[in-house]
N, C-alpha and C. Protein backbone atom coordinates (compact mmCIF):
# COMPACT_ATOMS: atom_id res chain seq x y z
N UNK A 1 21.61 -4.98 -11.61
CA UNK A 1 20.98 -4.51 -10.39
C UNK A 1 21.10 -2.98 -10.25
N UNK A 2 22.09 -2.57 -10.99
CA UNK A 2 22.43 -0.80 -10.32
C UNK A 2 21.31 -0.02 -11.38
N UNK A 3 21.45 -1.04 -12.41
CA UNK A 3 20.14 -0.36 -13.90
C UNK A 3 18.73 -0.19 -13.22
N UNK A 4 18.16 -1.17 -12.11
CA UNK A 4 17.19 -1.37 -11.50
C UNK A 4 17.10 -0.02 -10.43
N UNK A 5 17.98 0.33 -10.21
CA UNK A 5 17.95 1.25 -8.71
C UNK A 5 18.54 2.50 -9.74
N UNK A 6 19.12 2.37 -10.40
CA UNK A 6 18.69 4.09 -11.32
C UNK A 6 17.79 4.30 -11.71
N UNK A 7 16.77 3.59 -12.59
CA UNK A 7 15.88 3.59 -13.00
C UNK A 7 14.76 3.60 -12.17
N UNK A 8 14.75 3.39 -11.13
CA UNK A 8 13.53 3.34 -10.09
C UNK A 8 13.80 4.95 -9.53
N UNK A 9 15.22 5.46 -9.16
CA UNK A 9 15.64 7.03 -8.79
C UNK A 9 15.38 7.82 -10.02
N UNK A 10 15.10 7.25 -11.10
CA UNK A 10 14.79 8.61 -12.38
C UNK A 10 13.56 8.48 -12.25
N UNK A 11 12.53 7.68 -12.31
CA UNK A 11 11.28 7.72 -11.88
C UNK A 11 10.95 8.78 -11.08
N UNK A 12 11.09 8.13 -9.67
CA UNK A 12 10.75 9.30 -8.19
C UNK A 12 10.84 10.41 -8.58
N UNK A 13 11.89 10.48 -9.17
CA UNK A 13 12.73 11.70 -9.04
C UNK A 13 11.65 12.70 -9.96
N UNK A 14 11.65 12.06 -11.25
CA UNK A 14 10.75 12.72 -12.68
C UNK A 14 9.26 13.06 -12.13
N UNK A 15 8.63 12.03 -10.97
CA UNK A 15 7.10 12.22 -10.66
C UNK A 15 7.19 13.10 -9.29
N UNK A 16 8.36 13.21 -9.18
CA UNK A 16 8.23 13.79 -7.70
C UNK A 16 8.27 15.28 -8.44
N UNK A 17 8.99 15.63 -9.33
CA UNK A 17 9.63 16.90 -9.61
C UNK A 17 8.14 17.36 -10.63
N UNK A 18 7.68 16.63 -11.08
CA UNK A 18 6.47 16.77 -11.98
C UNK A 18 4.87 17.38 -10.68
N UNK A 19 5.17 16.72 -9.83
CA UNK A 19 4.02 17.14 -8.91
C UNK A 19 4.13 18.63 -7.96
N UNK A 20 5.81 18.75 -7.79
CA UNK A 20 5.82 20.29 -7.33
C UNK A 20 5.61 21.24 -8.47
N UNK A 21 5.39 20.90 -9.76
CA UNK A 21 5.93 21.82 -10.73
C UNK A 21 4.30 21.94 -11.20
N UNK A 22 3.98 21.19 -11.14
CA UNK A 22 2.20 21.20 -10.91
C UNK A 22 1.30 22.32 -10.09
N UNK A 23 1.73 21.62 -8.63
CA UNK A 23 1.22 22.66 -7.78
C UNK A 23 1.66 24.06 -7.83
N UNK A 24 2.39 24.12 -8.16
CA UNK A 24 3.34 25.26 -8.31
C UNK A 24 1.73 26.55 -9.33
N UNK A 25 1.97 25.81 -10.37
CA UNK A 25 1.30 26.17 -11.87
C UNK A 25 -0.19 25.97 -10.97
N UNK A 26 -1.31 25.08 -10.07
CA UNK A 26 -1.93 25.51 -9.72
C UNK A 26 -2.32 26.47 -8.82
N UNK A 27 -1.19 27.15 -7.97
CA UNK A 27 -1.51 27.94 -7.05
C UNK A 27 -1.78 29.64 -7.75
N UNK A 28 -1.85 29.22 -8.88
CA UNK A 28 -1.83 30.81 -9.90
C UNK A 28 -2.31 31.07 -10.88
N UNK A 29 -3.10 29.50 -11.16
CA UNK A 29 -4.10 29.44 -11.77
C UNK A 29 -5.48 29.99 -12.12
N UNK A 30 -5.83 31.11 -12.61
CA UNK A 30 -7.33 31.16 -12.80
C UNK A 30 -7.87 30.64 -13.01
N UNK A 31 -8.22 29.88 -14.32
CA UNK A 31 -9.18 29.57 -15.13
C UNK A 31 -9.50 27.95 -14.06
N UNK A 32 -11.06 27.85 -13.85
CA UNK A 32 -11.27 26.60 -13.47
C UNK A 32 -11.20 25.41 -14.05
N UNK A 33 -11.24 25.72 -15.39
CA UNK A 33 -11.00 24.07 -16.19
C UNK A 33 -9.68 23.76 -16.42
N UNK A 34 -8.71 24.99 -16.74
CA UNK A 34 -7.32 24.65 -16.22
C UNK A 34 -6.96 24.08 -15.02
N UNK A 35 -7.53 24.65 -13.69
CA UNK A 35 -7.43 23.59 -12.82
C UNK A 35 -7.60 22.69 -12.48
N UNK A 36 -8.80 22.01 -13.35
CA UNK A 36 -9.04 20.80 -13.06
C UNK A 36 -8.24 19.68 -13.68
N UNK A 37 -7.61 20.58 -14.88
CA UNK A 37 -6.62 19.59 -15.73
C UNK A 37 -5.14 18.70 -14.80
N UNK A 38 -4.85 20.06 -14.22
CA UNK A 38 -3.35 20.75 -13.63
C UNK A 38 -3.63 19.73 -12.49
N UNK A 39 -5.00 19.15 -11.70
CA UNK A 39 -4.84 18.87 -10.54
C UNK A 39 -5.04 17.43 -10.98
N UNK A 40 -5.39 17.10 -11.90
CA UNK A 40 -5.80 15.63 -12.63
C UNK A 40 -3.96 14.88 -12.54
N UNK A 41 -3.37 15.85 -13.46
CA UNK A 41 -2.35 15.53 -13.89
C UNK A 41 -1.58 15.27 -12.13
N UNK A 42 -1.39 16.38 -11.42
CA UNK A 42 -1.24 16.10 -10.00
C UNK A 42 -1.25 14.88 -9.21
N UNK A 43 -2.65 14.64 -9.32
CA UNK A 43 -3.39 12.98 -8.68
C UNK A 43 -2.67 11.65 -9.80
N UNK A 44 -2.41 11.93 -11.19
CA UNK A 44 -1.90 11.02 -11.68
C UNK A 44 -0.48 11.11 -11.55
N UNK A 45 0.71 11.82 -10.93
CA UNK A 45 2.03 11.96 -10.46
C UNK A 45 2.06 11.27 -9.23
N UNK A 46 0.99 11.60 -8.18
CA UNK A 46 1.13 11.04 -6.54
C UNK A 46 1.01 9.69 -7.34
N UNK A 47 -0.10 9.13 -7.64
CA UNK A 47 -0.48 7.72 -8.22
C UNK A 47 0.96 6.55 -8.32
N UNK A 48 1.55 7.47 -9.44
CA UNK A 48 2.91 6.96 -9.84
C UNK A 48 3.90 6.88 -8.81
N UNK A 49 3.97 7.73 -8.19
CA UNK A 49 4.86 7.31 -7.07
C UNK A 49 4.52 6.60 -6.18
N UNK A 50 3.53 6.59 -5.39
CA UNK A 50 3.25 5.61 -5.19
C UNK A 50 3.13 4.04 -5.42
N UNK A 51 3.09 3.74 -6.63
CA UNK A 51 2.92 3.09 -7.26
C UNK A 51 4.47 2.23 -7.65
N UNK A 52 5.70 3.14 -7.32
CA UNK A 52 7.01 2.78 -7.94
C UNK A 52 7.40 1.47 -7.05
């Protein structure tokens, strides 16, 4: 049971920390097709957490 509830906190933790580190990298972004990548990847982090 404790393997279940670490593993669900390394998750959050990995998609949560993955989506500020995202926005982060889009707010300084030029290039528009880089952003569209950066914000893809974004929408697929919320997804996941959600999802946990």
């Amino acid at each position: 049971m404790k393997m279940k509830k670490m593993m669900f906190q390394l998750r959050f933790r990995w998609h949560s920390i993955r989506v500020r580190y995202h926005q982060a990298l889009l707010e300084s972004c030029l290039d528009s097709q880089l952003k569209q990548k950066i914000q893809q990847k974004i929408i697929y982090h919320e997804m996941k957490l959600k999802n946990i």
